[in-house]
Protein backbone atom coordinates (compact mmCIF):
# COMPACT_ATOMS: atom_id res chain seq x y z
CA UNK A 1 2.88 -7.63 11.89
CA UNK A 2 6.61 -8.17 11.65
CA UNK A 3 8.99 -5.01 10.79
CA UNK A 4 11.92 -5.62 9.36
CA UNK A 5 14.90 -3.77 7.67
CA UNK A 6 16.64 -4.98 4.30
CA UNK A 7 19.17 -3.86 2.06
CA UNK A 8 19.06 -4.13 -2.13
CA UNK A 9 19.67 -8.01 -2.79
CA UNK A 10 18.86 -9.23 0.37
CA UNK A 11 15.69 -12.13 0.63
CA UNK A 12 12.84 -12.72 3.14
CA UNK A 13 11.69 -16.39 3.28
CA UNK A 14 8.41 -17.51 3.88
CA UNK A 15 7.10 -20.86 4.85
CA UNK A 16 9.65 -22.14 2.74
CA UNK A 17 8.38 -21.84 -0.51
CA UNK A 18 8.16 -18.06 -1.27
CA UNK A 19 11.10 -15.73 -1.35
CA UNK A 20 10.81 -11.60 -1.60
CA UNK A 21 13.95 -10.37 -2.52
CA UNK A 22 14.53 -6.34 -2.53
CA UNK A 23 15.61 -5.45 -5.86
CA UNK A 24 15.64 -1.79 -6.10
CA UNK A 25 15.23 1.71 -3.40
CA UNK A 26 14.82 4.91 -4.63
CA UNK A 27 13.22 7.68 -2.22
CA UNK A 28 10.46 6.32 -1.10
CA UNK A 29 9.81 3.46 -3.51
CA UNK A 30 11.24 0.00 -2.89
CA UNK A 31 10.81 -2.63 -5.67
CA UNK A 32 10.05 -5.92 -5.00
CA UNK A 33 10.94 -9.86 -6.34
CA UNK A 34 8.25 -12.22 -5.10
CA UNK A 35 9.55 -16.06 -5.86
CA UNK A 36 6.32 -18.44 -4.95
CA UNK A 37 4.44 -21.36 -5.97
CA UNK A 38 2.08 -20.88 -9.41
CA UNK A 39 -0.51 -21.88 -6.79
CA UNK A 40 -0.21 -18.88 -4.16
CA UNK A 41 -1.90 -15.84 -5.63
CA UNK A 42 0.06 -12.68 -5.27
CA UNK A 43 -2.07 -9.19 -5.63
CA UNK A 44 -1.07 -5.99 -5.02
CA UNK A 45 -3.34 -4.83 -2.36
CA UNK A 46 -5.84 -1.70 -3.86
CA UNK A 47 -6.48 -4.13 -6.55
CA UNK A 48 -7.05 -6.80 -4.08
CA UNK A 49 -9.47 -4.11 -2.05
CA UNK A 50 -11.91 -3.94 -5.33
CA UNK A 51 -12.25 -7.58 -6.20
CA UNK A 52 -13.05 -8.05 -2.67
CA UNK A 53 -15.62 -5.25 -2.57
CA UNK A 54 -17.27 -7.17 -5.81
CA UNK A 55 -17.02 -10.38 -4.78
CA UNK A 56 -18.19 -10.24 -0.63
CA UNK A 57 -21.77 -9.04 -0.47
CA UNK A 58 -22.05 -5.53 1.39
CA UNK A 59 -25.16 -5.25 3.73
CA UNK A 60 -24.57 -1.16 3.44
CA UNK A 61 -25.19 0.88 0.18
CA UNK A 62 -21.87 2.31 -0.96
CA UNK A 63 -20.92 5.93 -1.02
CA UNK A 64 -19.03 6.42 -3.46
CA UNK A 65 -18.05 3.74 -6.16
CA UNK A 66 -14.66 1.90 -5.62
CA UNK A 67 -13.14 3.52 -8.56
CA UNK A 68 -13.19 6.80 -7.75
CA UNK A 69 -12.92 6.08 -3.82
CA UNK A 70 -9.24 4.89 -4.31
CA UNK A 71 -7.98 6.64 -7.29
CA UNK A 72 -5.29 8.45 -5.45
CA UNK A 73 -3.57 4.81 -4.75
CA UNK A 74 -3.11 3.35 -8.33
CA UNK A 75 -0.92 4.15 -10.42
CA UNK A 76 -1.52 6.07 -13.57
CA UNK A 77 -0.75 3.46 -16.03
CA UNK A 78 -3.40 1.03 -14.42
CA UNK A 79 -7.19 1.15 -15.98
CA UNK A 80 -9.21 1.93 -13.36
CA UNK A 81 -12.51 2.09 -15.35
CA UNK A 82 -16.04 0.62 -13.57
CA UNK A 83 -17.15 -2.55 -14.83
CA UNK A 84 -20.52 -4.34 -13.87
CA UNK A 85 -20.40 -7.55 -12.32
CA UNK A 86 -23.25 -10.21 -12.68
């Protein structure tokens, strides 16, 4: 994993073709600009933790489901509710 340190406005390039710029820092919370491709899917990473949960078949019975596993990571504004998959 690379480390680095950036200021407000300043950019990280990637391969070229997608840019993260640092918009905002406050405390602890740093927001993010991601410029890519329409073809490069961007997710944040709890969300990214579920789908793969529901899509990768698990050999091991779960112990708890993955809502209520990672609650404490997701904001408050995002709908967090079970769903069945088929």
């Amino acid at each position: 994993m690379l480390v680095l340190s950036r200021k407000v406005g300043q950019r990280l390039v990637i391969d070229d073709n997608i840019t993260i710029v640092i918009n905002r820092i406050a405390g602890n919370r740093v927001q993010i600009g991601i410029e890519a491709p329409d073809h490069v899917h961007i997710m944040r990473g709890e969300l990214d933790k579920i789908r793969r949960q529901f899509s990768e078949p698990d050999q091991t019975p779960p112990q708890k489901p993955a809502s209520i596993a990672i609650v404490g990571e997701f904001d408050s504004s995002v709908d967090i509710t079970s769903r069945s998959m088929h």
